[in-house]
C-alpha atoms as a PDB file:
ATOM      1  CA  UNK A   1      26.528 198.182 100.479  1.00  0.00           C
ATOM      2  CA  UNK A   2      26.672 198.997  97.010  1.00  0.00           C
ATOM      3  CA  UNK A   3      26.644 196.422  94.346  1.00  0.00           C
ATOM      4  CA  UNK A   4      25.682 198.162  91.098  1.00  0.00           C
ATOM      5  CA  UNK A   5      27.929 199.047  87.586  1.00  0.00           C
ATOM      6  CA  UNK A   6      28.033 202.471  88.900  1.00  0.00           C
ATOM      7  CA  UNK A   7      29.675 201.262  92.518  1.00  0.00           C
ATOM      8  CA  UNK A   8      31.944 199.392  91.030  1.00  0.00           C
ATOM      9  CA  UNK A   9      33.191 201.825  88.553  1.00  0.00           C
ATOM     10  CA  UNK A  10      33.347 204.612  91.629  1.00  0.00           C
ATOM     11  CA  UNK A  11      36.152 201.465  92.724  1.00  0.00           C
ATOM     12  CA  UNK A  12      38.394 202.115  89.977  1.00  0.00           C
ATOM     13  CA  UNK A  13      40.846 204.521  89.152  1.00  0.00           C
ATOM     14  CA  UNK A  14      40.881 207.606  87.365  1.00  0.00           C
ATOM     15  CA  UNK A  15      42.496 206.534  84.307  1.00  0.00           C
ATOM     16  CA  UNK A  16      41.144 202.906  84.023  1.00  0.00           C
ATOM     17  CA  UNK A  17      37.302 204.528  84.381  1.00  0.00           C
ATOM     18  CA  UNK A  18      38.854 206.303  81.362  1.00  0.00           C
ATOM     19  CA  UNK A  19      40.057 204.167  79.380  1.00  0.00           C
ATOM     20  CA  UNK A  20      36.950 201.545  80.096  1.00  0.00           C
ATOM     21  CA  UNK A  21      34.579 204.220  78.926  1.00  0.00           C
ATOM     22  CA  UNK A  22      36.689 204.849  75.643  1.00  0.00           C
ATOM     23  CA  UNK A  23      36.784 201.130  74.685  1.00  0.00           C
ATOM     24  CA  UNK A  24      33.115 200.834  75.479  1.00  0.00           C
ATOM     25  CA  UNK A  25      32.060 203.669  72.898  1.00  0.00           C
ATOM     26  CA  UNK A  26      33.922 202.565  70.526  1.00  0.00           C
ATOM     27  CA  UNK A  27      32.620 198.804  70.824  1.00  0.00           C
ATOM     28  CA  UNK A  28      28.841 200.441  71.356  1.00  0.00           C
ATOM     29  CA  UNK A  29      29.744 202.775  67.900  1.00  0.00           C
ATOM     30  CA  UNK A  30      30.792 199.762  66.017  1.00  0.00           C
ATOM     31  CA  UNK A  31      28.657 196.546  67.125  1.00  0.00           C
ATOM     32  CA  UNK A  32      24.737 196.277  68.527  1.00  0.00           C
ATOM     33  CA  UNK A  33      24.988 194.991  71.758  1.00  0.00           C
ATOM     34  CA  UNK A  34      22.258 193.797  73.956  1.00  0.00           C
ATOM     35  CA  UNK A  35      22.522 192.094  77.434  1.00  0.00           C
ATOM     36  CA  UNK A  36      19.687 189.658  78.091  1.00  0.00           C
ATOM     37  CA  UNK A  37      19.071 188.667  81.579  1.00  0.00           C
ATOM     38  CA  UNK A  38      17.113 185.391  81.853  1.00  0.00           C
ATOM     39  CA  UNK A  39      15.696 184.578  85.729  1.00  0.00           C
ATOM     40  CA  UNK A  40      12.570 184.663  85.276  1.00  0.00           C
ATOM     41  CA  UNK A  41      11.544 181.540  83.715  1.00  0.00           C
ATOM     42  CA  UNK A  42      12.138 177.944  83.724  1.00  0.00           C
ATOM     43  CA  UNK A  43      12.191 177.535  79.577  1.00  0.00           C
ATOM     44  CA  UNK A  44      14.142 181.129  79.022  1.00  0.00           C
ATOM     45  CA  UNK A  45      16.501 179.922  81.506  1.00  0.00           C
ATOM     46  CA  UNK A  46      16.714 175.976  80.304  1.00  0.00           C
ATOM     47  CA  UNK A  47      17.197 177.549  76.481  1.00  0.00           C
ATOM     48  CA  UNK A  48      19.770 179.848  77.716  1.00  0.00           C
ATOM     49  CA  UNK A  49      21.648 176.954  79.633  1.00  0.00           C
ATOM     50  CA  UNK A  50      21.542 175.301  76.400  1.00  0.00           C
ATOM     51  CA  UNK A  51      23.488 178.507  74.580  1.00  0.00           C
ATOM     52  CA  UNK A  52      26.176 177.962  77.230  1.00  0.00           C
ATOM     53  CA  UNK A  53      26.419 174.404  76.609  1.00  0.00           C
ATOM     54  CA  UNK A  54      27.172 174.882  72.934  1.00  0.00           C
ATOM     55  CA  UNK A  55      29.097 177.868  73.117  1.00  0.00           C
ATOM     56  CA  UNK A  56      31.255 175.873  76.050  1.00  0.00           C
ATOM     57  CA  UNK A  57      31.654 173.205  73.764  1.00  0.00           C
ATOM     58  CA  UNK A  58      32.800 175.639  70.950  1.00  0.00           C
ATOM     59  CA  UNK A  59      35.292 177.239  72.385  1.00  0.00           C
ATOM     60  CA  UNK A  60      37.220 174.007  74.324  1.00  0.00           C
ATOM     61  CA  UNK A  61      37.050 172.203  70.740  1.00  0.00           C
ATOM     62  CA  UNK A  62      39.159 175.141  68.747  1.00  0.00           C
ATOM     63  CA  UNK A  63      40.988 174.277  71.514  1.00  0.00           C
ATOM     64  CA  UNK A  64      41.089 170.590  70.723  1.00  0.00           C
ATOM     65  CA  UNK A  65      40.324 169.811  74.262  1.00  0.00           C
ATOM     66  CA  UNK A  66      36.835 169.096  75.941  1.00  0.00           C
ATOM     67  CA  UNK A  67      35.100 171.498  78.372  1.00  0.00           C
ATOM     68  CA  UNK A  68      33.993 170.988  81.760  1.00  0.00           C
ATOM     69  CA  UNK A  69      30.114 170.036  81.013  1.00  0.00           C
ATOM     70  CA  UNK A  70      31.495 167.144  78.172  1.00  0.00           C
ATOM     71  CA  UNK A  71      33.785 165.584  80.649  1.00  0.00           C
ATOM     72  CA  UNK A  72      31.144 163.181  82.078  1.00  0.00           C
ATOM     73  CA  UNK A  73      28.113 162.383  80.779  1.00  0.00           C
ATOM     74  CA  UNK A  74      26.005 163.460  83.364  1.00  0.00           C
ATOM     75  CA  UNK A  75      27.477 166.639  83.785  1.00  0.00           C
ATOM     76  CA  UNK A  76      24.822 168.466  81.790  1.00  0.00           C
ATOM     77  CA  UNK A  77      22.300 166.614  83.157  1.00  0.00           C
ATOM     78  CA  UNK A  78      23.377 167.715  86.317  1.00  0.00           C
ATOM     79  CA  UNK A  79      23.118 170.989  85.752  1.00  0.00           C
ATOM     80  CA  UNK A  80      19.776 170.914  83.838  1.00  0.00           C
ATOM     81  CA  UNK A  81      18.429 169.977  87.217  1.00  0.00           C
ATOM     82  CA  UNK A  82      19.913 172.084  89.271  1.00  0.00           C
ATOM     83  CA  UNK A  83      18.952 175.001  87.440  1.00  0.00           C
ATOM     84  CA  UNK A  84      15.324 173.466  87.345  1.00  0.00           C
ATOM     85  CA  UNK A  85      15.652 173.461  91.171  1.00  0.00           C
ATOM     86  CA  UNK A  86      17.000 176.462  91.745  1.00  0.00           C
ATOM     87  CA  UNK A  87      14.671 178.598  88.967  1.00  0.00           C
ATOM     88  CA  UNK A  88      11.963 177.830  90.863  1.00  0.00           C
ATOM     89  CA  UNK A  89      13.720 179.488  94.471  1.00  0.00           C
ATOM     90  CA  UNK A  90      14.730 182.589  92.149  1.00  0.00           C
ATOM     91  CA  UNK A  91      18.304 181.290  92.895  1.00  0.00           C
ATOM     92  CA  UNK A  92      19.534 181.329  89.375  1.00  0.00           C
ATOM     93  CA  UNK A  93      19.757 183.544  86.661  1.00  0.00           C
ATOM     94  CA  UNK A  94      21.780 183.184  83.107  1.00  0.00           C
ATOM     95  CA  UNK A  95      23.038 186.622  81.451  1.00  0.00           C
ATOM     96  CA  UNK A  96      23.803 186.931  78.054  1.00  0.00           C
ATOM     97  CA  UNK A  97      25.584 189.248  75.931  1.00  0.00           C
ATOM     98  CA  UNK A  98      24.564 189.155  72.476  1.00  0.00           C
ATOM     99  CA  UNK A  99      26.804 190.867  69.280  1.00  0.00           C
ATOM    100  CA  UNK A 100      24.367 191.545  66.511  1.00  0.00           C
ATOM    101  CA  UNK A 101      22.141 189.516  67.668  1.00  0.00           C
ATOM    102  CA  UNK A 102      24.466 186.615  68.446  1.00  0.00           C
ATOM    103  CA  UNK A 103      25.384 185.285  71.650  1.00  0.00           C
ATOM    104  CA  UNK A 104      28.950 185.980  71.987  1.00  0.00           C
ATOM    105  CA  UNK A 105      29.166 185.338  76.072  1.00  0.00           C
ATOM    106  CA  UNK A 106      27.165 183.884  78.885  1.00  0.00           C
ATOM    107  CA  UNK A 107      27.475 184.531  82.645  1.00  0.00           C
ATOM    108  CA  UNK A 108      25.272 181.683  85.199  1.00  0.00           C
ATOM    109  CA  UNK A 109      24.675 182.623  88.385  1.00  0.00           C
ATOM    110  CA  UNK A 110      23.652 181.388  91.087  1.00  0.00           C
ATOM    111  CA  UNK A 111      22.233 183.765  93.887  1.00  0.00           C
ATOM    112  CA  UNK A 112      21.045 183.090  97.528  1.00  0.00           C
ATOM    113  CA  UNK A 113      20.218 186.121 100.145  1.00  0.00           C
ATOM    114  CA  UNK A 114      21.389 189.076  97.782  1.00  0.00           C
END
């Protein structure tokens, strides 16, 4: 099976292929965009963990509510180690999408088997 950008663009319709490429030109034409893919190692995966954190926190405080990983106090922690674990199994990998140079969004994932 297929897992790729291109399969899953062959999914959609037509007219949403469309209008996804449209919006993505004119995004690409108006920002630098890069999309970092950290899996490789412990400390680039730790230091990206750490972007999440804060940008987690960020967003649930314009909110005026607390996120997920601020909840308990052990909730990062818990995570610090799993991804420890996990890095060294080549289970885990953090992407990040970065806006002139900023990071603007975060995916972690955790893989197993493909």
């Amino acid at each position: 099976m297929e897992t790729s950008w291109e399969a899953y663009l062959k999914s959609l319709s037509q007219n949403h292929r469309y209008n996804l490429k449209r919006k993505e030109n004119r995004i690409v034409k108006s920002y630098r965009l890069d999309f970092v893919e950290a899996n490789s190692s412990n400390s680039e995966i730790q230091k990206s963990l750490e972007e999440l954190f804060h940008l987690h926190k960020e967003v649930w405080n314009l909110r005026g509510e607390t996120g997920s990983f601020d909840r308990h106090p052990l909730n990062k922690t818990f995570h610090r180690l799993l991804v420890d674990r996990l890095c060294k199994l080549g289970w885990v990998a953090i992407y990040t999408l970065k806006v002139e140079g900023e990071s603007a969004a975060l995916l972690y994932a955790y893989t197993y088997n493909n």
